[in-house]
Every structure is written in C-alpha cells, then in structure tokens.
N, C-alpha and C. Protein backbone atom coordinates (compact mmCIF):
# COMPACT_ATOMS: atom_id res chain seq x y z
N UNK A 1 -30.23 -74.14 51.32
CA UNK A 1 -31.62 -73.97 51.70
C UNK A 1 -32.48 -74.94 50.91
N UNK A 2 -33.51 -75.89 51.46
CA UNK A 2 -34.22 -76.41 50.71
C UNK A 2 -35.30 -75.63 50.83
N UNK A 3 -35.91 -75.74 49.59
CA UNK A 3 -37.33 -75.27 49.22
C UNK A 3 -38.61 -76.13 49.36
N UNK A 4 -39.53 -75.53 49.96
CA UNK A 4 -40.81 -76.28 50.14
C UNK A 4 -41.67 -76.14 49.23
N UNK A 5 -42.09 -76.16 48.48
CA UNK A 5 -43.23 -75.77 47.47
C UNK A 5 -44.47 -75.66 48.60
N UNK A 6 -44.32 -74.76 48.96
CA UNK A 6 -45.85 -73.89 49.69
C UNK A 6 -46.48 -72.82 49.01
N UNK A 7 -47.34 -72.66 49.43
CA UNK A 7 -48.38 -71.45 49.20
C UNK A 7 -47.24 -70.00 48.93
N UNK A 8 -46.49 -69.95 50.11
CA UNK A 8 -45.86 -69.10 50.74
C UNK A 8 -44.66 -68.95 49.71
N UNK A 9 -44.14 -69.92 49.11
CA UNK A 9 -42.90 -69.76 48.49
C UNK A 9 -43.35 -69.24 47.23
N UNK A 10 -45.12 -69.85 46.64
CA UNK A 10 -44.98 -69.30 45.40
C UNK A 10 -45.46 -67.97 45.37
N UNK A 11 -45.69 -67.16 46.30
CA UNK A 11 -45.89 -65.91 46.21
C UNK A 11 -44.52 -65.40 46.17
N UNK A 12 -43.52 -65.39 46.71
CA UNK A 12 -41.91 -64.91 46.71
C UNK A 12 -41.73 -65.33 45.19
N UNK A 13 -42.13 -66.26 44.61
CA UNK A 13 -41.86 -66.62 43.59
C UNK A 13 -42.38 -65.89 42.31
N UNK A 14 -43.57 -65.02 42.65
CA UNK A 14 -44.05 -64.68 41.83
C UNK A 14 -43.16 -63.17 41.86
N UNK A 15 -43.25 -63.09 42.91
CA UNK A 15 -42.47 -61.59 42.66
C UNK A 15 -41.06 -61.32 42.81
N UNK A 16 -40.30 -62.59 42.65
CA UNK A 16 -38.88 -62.61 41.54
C UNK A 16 -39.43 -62.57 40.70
N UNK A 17 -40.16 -63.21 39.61
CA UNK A 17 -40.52 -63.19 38.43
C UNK A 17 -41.05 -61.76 37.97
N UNK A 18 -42.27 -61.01 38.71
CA UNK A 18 -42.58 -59.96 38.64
C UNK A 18 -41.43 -58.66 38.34
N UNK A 19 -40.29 -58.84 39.43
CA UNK A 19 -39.39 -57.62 39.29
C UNK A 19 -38.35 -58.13 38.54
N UNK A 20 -38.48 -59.14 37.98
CA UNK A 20 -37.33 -59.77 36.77
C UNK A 20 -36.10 -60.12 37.34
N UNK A 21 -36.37 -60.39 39.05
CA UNK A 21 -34.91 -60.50 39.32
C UNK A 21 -34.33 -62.17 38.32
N UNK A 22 -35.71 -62.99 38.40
CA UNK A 22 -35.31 -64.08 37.73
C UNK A 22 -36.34 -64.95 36.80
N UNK A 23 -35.99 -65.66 35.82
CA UNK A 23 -36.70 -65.98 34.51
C UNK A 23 -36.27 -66.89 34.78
N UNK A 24 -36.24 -67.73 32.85
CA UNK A 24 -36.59 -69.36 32.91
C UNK A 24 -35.26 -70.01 33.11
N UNK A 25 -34.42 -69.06 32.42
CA UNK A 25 -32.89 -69.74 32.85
C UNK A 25 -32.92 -70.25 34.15
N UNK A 26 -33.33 -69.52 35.07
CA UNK A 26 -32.70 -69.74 36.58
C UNK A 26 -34.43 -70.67 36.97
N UNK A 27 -35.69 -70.90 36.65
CA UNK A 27 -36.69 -71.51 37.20
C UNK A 27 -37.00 -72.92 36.19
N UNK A 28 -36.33 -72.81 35.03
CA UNK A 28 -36.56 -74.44 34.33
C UNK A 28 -35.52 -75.25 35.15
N UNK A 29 -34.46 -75.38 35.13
CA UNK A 29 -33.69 -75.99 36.13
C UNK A 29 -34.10 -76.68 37.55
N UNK A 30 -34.74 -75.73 37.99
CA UNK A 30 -35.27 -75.64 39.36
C UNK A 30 -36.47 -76.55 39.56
N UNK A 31 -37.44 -76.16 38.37
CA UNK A 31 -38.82 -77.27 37.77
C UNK A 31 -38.50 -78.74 37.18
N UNK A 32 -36.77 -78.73 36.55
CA UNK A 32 -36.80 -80.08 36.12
C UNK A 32 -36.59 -80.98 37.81
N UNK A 33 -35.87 -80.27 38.17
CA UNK A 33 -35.18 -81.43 39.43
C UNK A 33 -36.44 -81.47 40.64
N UNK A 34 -37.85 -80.72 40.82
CA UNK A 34 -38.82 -81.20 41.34
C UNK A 34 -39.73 -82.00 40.48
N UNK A 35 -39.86 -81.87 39.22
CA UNK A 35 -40.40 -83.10 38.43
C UNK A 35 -39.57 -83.91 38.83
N UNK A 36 -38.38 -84.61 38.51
CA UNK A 36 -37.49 -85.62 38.72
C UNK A 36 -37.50 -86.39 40.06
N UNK A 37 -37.51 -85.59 41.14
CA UNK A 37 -37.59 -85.70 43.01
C UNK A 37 -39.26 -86.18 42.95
N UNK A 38 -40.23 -85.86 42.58
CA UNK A 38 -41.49 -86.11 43.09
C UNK A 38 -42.22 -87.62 42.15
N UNK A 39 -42.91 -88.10 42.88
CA UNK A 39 -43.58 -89.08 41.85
C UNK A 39 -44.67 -88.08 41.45
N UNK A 40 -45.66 -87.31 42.16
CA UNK A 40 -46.64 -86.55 41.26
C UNK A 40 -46.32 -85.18 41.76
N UNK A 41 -45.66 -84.41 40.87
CA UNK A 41 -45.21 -83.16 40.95
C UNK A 41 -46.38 -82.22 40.87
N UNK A 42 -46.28 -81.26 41.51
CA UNK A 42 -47.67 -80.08 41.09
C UNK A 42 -47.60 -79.40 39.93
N UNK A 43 -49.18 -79.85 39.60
CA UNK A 43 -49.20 -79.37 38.22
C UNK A 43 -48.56 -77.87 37.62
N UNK A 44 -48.61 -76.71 38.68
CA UNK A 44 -48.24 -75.48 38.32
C UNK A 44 -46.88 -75.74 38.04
N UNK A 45 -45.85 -76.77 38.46
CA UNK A 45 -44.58 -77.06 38.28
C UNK A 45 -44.30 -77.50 36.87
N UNK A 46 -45.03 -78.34 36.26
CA UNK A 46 -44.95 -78.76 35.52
C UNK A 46 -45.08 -78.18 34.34
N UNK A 47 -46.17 -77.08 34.75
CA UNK A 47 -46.72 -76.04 33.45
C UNK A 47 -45.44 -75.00 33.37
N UNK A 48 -44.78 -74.65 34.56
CA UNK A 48 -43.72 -73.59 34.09
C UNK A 48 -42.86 -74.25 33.57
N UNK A 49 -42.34 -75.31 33.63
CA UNK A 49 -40.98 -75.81 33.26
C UNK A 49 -41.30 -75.67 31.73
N UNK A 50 -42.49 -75.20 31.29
CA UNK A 50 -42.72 -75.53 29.71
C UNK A 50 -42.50 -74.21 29.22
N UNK A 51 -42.66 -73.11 30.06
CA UNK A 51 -42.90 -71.90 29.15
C UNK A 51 -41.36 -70.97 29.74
N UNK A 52 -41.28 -69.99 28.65
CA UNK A 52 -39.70 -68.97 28.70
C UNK A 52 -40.38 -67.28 28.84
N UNK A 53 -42.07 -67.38 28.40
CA UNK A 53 -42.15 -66.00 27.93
C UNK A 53 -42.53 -65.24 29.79
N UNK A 54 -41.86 -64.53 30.32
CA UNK A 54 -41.83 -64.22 31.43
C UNK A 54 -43.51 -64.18 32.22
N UNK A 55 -44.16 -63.39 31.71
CA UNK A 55 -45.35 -63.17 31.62
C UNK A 55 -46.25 -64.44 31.66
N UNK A 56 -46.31 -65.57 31.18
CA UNK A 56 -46.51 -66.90 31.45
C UNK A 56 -46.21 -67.61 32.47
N UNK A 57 -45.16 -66.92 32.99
CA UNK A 57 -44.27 -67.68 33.73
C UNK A 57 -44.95 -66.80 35.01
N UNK A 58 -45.43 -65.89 35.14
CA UNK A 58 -46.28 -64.90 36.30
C UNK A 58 -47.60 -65.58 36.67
N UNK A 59 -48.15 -65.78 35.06
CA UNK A 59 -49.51 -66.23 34.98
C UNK A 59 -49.78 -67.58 35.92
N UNK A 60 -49.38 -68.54 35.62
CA UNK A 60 -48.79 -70.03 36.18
C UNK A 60 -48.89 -69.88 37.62
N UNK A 61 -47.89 -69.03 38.18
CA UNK A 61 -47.53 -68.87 39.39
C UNK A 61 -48.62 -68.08 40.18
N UNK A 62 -49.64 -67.48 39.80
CA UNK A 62 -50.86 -66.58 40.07
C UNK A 62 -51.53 -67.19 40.19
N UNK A 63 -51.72 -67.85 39.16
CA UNK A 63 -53.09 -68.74 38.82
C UNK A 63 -53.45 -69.93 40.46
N UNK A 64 -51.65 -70.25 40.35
CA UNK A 64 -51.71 -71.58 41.56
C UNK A 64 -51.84 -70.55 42.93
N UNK A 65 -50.90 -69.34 42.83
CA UNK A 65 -51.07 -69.06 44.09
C UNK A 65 -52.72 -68.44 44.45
N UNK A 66 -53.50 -68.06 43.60
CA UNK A 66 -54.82 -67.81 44.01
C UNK A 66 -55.82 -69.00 43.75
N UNK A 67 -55.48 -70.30 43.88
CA UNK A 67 -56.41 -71.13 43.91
C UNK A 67 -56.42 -71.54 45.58
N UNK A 68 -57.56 -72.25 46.10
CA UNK A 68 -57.73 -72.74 47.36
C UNK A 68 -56.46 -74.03 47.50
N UNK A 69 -56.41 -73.79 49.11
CA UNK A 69 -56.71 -72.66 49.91
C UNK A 69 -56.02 -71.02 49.52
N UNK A 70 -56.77 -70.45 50.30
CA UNK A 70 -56.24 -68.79 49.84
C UNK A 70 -55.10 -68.48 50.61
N UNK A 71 -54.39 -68.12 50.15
CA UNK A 71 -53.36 -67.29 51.30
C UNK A 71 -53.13 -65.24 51.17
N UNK A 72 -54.51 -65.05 51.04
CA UNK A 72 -54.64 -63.32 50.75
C UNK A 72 -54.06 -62.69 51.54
N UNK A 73 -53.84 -62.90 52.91
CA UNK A 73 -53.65 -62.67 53.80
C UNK A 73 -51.74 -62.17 54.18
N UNK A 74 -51.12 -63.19 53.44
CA UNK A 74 -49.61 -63.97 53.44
C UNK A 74 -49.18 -62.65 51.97
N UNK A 75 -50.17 -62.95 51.02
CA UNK A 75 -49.84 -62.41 49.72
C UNK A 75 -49.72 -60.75 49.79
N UNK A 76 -50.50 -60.57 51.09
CA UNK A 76 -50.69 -59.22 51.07
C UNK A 76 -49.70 -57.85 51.85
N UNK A 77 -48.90 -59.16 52.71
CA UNK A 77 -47.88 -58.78 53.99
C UNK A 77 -46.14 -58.56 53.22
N UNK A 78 -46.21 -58.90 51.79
CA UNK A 78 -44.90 -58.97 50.83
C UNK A 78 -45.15 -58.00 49.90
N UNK A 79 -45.38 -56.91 49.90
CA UNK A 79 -45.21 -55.83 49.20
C UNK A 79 -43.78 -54.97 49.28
N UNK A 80 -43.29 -55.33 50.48
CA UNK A 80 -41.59 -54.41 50.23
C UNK A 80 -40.83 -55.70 49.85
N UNK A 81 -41.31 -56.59 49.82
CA UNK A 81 -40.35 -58.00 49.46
C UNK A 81 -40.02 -57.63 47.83
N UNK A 82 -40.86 -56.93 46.82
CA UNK A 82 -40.62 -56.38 45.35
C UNK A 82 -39.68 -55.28 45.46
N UNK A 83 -40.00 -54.63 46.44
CA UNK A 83 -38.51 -53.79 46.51
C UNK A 83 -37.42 -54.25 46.96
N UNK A 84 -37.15 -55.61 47.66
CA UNK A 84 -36.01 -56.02 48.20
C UNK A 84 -35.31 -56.65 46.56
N UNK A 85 -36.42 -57.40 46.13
CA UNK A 85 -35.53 -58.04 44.88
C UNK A 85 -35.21 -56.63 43.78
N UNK A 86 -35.89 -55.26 43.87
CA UNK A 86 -35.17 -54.58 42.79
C UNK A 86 -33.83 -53.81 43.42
N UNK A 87 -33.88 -54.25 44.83
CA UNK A 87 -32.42 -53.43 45.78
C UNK A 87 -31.26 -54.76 45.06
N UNK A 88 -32.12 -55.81 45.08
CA UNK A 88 -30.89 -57.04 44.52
C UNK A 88 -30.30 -56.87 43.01
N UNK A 89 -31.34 -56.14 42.31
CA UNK A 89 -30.80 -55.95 40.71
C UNK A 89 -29.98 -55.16 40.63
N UNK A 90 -30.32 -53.91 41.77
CA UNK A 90 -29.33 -52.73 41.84
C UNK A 90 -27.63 -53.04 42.55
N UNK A 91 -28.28 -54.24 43.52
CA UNK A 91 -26.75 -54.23 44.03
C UNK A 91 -26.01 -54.75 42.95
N UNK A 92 -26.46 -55.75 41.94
CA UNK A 92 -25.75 -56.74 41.06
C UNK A 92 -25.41 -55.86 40.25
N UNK A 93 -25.95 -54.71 40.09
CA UNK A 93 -25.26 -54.18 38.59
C UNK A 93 -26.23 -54.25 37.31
N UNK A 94 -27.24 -54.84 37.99
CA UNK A 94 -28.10 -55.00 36.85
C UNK A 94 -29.14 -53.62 36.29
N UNK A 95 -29.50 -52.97 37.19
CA UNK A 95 -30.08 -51.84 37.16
C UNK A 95 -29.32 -50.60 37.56
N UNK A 96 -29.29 -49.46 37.16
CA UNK A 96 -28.51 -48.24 37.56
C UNK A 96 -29.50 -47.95 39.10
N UNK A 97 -29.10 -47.00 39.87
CA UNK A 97 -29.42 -46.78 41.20
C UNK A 97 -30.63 -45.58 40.80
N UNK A 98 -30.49 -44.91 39.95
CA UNK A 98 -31.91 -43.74 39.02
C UNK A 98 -32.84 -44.90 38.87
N UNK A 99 -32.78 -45.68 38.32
CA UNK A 99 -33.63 -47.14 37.83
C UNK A 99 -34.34 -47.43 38.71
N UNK A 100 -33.62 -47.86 40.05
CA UNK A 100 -33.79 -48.69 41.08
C UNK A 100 -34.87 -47.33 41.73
N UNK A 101 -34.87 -46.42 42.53
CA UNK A 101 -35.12 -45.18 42.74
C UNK A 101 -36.54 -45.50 41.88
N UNK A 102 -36.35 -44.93 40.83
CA UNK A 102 -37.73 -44.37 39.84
C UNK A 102 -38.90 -45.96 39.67
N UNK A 103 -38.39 -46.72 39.83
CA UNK A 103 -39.21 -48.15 40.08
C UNK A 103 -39.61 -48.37 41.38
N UNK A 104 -38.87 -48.36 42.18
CA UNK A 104 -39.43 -48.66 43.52
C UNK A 104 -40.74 -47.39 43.70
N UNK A 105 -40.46 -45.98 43.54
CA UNK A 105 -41.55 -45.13 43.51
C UNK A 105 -42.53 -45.36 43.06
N UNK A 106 -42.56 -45.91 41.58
CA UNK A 106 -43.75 -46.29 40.76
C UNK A 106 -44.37 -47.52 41.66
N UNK A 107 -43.54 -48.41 41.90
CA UNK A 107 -43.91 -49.52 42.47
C UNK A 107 -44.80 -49.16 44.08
N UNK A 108 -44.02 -47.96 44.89
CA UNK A 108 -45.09 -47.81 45.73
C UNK A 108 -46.22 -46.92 46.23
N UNK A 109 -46.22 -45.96 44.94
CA UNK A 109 -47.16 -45.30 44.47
C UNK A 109 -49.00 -46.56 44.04
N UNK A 110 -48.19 -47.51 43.04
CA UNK A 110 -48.90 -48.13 42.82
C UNK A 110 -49.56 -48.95 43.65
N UNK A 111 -49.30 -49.39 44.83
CA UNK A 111 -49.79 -50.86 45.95
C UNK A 111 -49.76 -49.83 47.23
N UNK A 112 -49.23 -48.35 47.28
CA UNK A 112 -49.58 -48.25 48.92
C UNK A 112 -49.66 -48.78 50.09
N UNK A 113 -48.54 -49.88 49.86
CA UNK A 113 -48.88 -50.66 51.13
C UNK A 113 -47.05 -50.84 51.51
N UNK A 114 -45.92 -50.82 50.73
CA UNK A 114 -44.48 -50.66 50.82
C UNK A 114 -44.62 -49.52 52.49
N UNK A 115 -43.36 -50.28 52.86
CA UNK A 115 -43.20 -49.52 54.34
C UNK A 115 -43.44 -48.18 54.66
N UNK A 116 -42.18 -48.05 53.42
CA UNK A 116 -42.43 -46.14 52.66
C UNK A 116 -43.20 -45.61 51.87
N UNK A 117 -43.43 -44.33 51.71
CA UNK A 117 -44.62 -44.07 50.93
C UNK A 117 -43.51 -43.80 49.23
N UNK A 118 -44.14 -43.58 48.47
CA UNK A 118 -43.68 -43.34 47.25
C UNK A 118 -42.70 -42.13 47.21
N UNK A 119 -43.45 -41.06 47.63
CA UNK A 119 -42.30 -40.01 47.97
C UNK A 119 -41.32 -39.97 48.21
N UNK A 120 -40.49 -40.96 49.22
CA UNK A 120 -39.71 -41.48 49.88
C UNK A 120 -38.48 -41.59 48.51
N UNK A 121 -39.58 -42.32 47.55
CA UNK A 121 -37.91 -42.87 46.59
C UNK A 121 -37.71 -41.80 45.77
N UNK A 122 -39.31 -40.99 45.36
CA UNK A 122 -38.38 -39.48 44.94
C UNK A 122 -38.29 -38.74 45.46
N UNK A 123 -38.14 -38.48 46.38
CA UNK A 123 -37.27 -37.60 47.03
C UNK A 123 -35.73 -37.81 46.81
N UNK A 124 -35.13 -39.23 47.00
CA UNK A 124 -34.13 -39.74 47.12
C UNK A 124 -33.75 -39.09 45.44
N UNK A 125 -34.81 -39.63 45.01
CA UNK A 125 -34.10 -39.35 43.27
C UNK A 125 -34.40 -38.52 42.64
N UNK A 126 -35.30 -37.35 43.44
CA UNK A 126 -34.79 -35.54 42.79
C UNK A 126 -33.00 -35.37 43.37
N UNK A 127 -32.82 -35.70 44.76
CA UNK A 127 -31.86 -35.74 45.43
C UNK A 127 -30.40 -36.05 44.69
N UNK A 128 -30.33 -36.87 44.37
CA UNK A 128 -29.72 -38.02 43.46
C UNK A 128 -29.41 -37.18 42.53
N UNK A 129 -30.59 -36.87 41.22
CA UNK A 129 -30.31 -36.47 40.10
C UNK A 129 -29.76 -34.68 40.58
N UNK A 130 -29.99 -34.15 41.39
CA UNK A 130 -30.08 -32.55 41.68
C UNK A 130 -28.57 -32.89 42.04
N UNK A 131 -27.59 -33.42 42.35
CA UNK A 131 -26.41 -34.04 42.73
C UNK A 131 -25.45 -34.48 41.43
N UNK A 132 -26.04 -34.54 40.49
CA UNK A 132 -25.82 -35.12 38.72
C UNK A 132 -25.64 -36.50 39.36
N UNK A 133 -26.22 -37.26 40.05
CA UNK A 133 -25.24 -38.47 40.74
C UNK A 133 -24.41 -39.18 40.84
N UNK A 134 -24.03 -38.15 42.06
CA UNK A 134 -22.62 -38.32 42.95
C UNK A 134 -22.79 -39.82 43.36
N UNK A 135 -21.72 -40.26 43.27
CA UNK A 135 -21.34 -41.45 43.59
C UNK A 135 -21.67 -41.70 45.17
N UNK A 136 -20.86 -40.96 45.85
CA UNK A 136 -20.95 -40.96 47.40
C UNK A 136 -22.88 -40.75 47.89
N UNK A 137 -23.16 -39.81 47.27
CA UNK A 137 -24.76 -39.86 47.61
C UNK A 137 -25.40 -41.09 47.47
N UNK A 138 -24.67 -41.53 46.45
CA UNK A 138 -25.31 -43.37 46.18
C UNK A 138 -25.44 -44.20 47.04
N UNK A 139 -23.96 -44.55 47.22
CA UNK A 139 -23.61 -45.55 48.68
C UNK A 139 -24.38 -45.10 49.39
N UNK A 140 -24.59 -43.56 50.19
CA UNK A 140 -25.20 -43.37 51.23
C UNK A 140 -26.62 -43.68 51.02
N UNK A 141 -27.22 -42.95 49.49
CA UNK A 141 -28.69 -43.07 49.65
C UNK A 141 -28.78 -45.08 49.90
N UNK A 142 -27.72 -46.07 49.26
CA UNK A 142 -27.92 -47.68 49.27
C UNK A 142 -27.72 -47.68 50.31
N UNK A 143 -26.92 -47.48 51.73
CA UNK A 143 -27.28 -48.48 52.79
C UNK A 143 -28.44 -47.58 53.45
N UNK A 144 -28.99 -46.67 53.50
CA UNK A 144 -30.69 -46.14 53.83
C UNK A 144 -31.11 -46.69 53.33
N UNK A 145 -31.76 -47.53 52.26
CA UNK A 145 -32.19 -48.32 51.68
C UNK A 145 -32.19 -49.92 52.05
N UNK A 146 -30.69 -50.06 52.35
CA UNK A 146 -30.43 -51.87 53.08
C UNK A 146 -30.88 -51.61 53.80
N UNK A 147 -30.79 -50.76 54.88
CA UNK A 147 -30.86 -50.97 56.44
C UNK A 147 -32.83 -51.19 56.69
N UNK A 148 -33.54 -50.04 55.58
CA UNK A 148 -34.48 -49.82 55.33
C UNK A 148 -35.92 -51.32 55.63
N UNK A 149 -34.89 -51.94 54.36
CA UNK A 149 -35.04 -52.98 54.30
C UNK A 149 -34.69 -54.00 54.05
N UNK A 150 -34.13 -54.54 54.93
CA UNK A 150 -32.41 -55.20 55.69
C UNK A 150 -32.95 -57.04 55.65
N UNK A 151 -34.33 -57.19 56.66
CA UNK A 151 -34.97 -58.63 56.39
C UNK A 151 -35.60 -58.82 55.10
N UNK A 152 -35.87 -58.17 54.30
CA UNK A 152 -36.81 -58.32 53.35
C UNK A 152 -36.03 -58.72 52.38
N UNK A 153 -34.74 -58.03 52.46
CA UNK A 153 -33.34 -58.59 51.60
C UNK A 153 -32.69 -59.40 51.48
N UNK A 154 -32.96 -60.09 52.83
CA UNK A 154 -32.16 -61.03 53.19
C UNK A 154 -32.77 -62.41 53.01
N UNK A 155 -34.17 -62.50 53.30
CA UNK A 155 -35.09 -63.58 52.89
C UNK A 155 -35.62 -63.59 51.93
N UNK A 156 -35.18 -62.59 50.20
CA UNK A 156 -35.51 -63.03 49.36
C UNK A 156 -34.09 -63.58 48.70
N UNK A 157 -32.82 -62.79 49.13
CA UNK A 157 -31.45 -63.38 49.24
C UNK A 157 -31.38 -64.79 49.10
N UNK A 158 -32.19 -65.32 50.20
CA UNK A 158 -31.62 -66.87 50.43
C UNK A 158 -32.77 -67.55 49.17
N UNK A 159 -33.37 -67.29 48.79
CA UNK A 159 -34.05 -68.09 47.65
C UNK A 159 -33.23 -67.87 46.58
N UNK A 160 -32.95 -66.45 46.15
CA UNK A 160 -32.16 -65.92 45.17
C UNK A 160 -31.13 -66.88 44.97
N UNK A 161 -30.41 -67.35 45.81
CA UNK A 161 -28.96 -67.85 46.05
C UNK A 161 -29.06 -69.44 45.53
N UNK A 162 -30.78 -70.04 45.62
CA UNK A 162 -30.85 -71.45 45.39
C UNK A 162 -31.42 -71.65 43.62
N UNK A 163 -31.48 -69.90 43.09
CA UNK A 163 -32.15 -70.13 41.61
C UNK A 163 -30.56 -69.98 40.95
N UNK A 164 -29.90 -69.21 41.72
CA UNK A 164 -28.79 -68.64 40.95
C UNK A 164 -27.41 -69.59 40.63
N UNK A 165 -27.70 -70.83 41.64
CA UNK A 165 -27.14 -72.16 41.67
C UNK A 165 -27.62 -72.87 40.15
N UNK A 166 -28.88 -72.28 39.88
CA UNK A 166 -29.47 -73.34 38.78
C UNK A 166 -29.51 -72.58 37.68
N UNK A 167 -29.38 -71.35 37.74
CA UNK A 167 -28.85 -70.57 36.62
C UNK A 167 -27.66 -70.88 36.47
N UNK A 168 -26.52 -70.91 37.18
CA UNK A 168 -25.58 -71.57 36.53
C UNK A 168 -25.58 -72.63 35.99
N UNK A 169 -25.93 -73.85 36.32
CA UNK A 169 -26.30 -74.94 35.27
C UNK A 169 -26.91 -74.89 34.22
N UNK A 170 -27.84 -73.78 34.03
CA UNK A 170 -28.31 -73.82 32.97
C UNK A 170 -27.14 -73.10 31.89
N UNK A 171 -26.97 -72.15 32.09
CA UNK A 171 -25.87 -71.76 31.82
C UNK A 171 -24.86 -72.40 31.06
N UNK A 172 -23.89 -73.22 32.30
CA UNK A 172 -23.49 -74.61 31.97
C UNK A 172 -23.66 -75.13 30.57
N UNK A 173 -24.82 -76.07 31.25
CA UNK A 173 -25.41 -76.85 29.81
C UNK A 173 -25.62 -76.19 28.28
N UNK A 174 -26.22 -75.01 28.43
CA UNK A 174 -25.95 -74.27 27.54
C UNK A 174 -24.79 -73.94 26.61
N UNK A 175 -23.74 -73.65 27.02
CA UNK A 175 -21.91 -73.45 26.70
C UNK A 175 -21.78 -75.17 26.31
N UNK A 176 -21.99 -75.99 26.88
CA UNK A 176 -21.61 -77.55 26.75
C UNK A 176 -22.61 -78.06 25.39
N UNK A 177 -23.61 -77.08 24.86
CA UNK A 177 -23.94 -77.55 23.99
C UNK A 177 -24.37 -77.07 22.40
C-alpha cells in the first residue's frame, strides 16, 4: 500500500497513535523515508520524526490535522476506526479481551458517536466477567465484534501492515547496533 500524506491519512494516524496501536518505533522510520523521497517534506513530518514521547507525537499530528483546509467533517465519520485499532491490540495479544471490552466502553461512552452505544461493551463485559472468562465466550463475544466492525478493521489493517514493515526495521537497526 502506498501512503498519501492527506488530510485523511493523518487523522487514521492520529488515532493509531491515540489507541497506542503504534509509536515512534513504527512512525520514525516511516518519517525518515518521506523526508528522504520528498525535496520539501511537510513540516508536521518533519516535527514527528524528532519526538518519541507519544503525546507529542498526537500533538503534531492534531495540530496539522486541524489546520486549513478543515477536514471536520472526515475527522468526525472515524470514531469506530479507535475501536478497530483496540480490536487490533486485542487480536495481537497485546491487550487482554476485559481490557479491550472496558476501553472500547469508556471510549464510547466518551464520543457517542461509535456505531454502538457504550452499553454494548458492558454488557459484553459484565457477561464475560459473570462467566470468570470463559474462553469460548471470548471467541464468540471477538467475532461479534469483527463482524461488528469488519471494514473499520480492515482499513486500519492495511496502514497497520505498512508501519509494522517499519517497525521491523527499526527494530532491525536497533539489534544491529
């Protein structure tokens, strides 16, 4: 997949960063080789490749995505796209499925605008825990959840797949040095 540096990408971008699916390991990499490719790279590019502290790394990406032109509109239609990347932490292993559950709730308690209402994820996770959680309730409560939100997974997937290329290099280089 190539990446466009649009409006559009740095909002997806902000909210990998937001739900921690990904940091500087996997976005300095990514910032050196569009500095390198461009003769005048965008400045917001340039400013992240400098910073590690996550939160900086939000700021940057905010800052550019709310300057003109606006895209409020675009920014406002990706609210289950934060739950697709914390369904991605959960599939990886990175988050327990209680985790995944009790965040996505908070998360759509907080913005009211996620497909589902907040209830939705506790319910799942009185469910869950009232179960001591059962394994099998898992799988089942995860593909209600994929199927749930099946595109939203899948098109933050394919970005995921082009940082996680450059997390390995960083990686890489890292061990090599």
């Amino acid at each position: 997949m190539k990446i466009e540096l649009t409006k559009e990408f740095a909002c997806k971008l902000g909210i990998m960063l937001q739900s921690k699916l990904i940091w500087y390991k996997h976005f300095h990499p990514f910032c050196d080789d569009i500095i390198m490719a461009y003769e005048k790279p965008p400045y917001w590019i340039i400013e992240l490749a400098t910073v590690k502290y996550q939160g900086d790394a939000i700021g940057i990406v905010n800052r550019y995505i709310h300057s003109e032109p606006f895209v409020d509109e675009y920014l406002n239609s990706l609210y289950d796209h934060y739950i697709a990347c914390l369904y991605m932490k959960y599939d990886r292993r990175e988050i327990s499925w209680a985790s995944f559950l009790l965040a996505s709730g908070q998360y759509a308690d907080l913005y009211q605008a996620v497909k589902v209402e907040c209830e939705y994820f506790y319910e799942l996770l009185n469910k869950y825990e009232a179960e001591e959680f059962d394994v099998e309730l898992e799988h089942k409560q995860s593909e209600e959840i994929r199927d749930t939100f099946r595109n939203e997974i899948m098109e933050m997937q394919e970005i995921y797949d082009v940082f996680r290329v450059y997390f390995q290099q960083y990686i890489r280089k890292e061990r090599e040095a």
